[in-house]
C-alpha atoms as a PDB file:
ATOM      1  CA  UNK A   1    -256.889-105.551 -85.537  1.00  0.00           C
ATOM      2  CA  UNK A   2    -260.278-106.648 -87.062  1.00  0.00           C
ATOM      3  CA  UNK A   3    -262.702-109.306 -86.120  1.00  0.00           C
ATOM      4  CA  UNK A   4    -265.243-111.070 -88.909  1.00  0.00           C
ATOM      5  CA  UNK A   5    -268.339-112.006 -86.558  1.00  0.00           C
ATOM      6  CA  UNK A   6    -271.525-113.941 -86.870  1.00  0.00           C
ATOM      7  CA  UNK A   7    -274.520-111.634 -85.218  1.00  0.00           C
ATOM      8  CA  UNK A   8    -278.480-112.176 -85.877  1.00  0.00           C
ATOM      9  CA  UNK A   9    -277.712-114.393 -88.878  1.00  0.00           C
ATOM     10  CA  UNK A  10    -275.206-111.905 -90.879  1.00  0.00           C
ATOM     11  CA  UNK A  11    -271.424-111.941 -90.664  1.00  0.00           C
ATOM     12  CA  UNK A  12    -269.734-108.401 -90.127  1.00  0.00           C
ATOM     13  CA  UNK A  13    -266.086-107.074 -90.186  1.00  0.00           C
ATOM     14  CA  UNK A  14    -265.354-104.813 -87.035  1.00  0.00           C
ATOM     15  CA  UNK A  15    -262.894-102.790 -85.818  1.00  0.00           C
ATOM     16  CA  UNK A  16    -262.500-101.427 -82.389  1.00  0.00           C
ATOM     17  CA  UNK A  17    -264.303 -98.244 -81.775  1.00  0.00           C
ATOM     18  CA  UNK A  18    -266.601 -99.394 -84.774  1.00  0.00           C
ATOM     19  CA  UNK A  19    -270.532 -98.616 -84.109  1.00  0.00           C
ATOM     20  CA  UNK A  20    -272.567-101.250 -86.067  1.00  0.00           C
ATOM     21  CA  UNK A  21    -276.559-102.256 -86.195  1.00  0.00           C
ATOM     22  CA  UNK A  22    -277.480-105.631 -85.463  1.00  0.00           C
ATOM     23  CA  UNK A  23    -280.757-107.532 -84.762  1.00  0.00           C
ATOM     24  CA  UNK A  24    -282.123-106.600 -81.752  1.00  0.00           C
ATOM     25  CA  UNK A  25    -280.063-108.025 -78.840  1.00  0.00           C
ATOM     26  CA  UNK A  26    -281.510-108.091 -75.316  1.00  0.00           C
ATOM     27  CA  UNK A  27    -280.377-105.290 -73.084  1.00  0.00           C
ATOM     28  CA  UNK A  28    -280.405-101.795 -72.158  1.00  0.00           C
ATOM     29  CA  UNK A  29    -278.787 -98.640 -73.436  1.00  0.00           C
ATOM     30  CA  UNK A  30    -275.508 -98.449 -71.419  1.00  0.00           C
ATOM     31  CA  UNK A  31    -274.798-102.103 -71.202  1.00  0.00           C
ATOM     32  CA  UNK A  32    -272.028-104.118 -71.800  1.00  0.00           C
ATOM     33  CA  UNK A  33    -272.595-107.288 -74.499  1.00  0.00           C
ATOM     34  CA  UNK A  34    -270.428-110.339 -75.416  1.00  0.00           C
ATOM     35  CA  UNK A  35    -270.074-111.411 -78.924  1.00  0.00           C
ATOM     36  CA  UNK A  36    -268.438-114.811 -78.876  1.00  0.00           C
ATOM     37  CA  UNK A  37    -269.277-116.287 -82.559  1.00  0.00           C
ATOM     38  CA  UNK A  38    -265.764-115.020 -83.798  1.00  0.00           C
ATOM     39  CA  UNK A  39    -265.382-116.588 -87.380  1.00  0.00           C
ATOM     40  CA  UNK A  40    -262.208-114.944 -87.881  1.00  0.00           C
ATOM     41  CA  UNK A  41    -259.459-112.602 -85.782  1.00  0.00           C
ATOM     42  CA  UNK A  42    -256.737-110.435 -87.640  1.00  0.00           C
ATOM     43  CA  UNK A  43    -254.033-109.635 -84.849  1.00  0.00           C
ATOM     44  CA  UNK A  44    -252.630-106.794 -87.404  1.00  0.00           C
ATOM     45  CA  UNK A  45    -249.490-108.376 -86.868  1.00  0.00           C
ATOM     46  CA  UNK A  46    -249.676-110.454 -89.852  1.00  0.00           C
ATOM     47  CA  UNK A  47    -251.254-113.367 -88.618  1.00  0.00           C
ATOM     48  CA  UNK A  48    -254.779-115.136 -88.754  1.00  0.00           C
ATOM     49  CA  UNK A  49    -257.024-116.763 -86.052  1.00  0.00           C
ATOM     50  CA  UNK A  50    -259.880-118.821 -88.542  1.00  0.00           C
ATOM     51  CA  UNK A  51    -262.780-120.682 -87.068  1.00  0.00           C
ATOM     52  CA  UNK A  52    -263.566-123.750 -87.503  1.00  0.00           C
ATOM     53  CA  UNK A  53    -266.421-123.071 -87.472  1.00  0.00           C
ATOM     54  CA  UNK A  54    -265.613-120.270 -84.744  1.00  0.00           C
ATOM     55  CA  UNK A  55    -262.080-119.452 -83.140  1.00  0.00           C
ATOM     56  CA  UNK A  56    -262.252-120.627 -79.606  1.00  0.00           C
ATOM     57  CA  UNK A  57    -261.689-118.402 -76.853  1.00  0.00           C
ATOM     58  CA  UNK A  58    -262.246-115.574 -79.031  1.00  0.00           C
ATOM     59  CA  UNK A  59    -264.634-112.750 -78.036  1.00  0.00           C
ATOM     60  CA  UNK A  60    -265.835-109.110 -79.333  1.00  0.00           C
ATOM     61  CA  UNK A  61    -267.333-106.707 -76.755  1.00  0.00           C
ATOM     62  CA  UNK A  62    -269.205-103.884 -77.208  1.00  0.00           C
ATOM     63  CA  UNK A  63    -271.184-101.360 -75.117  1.00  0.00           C
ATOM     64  CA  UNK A  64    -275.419-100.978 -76.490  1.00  0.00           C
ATOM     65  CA  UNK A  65    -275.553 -97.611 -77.645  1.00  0.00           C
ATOM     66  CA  UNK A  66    -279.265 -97.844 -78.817  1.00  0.00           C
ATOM     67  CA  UNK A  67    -282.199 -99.795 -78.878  1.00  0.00           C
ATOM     68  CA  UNK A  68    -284.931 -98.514 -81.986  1.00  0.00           C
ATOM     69  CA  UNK A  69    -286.495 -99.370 -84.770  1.00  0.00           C
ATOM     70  CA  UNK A  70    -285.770 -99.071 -88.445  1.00  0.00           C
ATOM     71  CA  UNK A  71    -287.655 -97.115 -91.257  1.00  0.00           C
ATOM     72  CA  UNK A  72    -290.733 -97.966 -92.417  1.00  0.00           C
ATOM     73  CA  UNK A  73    -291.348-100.697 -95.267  1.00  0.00           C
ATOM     74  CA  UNK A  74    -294.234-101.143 -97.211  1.00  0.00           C
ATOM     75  CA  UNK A  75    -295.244-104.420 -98.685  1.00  0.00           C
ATOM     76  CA  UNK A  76    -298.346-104.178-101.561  1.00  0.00           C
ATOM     77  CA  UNK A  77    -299.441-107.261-103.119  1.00  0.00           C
ATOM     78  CA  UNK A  78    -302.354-107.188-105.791  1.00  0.00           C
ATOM     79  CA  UNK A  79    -303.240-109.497-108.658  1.00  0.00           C
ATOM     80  CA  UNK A  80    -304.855-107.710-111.738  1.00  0.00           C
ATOM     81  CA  UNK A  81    -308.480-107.847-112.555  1.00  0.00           C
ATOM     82  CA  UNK A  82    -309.118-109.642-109.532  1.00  0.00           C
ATOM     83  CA  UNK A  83    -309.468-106.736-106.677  1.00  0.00           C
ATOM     84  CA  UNK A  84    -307.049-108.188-104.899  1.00  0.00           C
ATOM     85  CA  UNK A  85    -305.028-105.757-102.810  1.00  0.00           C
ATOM     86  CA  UNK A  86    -303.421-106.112 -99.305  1.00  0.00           C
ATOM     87  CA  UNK A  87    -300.758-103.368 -98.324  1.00  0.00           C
ATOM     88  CA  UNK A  88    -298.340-104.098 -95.127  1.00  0.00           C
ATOM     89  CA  UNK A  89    -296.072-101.981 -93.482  1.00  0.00           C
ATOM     90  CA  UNK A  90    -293.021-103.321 -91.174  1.00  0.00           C
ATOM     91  CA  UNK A  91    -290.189-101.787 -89.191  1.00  0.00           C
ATOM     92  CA  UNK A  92    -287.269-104.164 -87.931  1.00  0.00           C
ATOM     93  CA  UNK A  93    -286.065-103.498 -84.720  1.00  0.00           C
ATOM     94  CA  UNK A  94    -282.045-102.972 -84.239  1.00  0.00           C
ATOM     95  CA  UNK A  95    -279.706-102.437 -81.501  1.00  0.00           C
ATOM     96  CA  UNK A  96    -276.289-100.441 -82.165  1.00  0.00           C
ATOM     97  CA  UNK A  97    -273.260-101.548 -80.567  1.00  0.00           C
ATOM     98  CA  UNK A  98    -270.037 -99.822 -80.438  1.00  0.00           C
ATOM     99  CA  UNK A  99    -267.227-102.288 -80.449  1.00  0.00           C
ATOM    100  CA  UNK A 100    -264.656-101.692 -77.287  1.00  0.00           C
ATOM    101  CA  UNK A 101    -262.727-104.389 -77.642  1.00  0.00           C
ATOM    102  CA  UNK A 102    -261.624-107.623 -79.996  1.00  0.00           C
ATOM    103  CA  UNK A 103    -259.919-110.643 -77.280  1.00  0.00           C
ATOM    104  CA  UNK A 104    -257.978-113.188 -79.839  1.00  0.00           C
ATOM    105  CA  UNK A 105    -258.027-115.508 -77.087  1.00  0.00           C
ATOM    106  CA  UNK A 106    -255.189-118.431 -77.188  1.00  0.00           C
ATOM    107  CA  UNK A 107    -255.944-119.292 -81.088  1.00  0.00           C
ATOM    108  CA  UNK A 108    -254.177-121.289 -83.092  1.00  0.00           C
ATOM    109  CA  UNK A 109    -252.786-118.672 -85.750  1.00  0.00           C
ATOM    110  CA  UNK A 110    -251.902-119.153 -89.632  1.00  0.00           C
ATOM    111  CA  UNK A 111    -249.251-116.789 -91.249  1.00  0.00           C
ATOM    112  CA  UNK A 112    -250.964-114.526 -94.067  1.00  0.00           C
ATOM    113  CA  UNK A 113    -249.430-113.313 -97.535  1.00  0.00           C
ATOM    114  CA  UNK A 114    -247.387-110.782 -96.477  1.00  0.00           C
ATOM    115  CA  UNK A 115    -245.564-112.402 -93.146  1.00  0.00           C
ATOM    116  CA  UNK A 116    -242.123-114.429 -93.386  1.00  0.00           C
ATOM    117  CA  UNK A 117    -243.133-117.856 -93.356  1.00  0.00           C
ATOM    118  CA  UNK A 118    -245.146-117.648 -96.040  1.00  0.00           C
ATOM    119  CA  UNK A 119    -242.615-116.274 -98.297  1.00  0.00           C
ATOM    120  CA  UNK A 120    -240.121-118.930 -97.920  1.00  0.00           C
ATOM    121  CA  UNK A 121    -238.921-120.324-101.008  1.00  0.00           C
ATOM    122  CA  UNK A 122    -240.227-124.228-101.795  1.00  0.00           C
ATOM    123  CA  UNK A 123    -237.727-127.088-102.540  1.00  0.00           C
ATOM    124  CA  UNK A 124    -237.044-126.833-106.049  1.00  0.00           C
ATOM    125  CA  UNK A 125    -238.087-129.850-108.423  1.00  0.00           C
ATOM    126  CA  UNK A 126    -235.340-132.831-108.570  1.00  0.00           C
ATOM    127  CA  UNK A 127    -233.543-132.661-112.272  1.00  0.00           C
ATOM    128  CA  UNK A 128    -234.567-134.991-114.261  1.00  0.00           C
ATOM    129  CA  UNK A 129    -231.406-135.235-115.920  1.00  0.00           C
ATOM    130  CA  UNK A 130    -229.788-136.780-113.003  1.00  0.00           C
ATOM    131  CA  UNK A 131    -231.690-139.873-112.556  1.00  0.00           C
ATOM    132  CA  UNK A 132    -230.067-143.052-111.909  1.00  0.00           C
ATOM    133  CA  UNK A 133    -230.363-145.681-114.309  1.00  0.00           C
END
């Protein structure tokens, strides 16, 4: 079972047990955190929860793991001939989650590739040669 999920303006794929960074999230090392911008659910039983925009009822939890900050950038602009230099360093802060748990909620589901409905044969096309005149 996998979850796609919308988190600090980027979508990520999870998995339980999964231990992701994120934008920093409000909270304390230890605590528990909801996700509930769920853009897609896999049950791993062959079947789909999509969002429209986001599946309803749907929610990813997760425990904070760590609050920090990321490695160092540095930004240097100049413009030739023109002493012109300013240099700029910046660290984003993150917070890692581990993922303990993926709640499809009561979703509408849609049968993938692989599952039975989707493999059922269409009506074939009418024969021409038996039109009625």
């Amino acid at each position: 079972m996998y979850a796609i999920i919308a988190v600090g303006g980027k979508q990520l794929k999870v998995h339980e047990g999964d231990t992701i960074r994120v934008e920093r999230l409000p909270g304390e090392v230890g605590e528990a955190i909801t996700l509930d911008e769920v853009l897609l659910v896999n049950k791993g039983d062959g079947s789909l929860a999509l969002g429209e925009p986001t599946v309803e009822g749907a929610t990813v939890t997760g425990d904070i793991v760590g609050q920090g900050r990321g490695k160092k950038i540095t930004i240097f602009k100049h413009k030739r001939r023109k002493n012109y230099r300013r240099k700029q360093g910046h660290r984003q802060d993150f917070t890692s989650l581990k993922i303990t748990g993926i709640d499809a909620g009561a979703s509408k589901t849609k049968p993938t590739k692989g599952s039975a409905k989707a493999s059922e044969p269409k009506d074939p096309a009418p024969d021409p040669s038996a039109t009625e005149d």
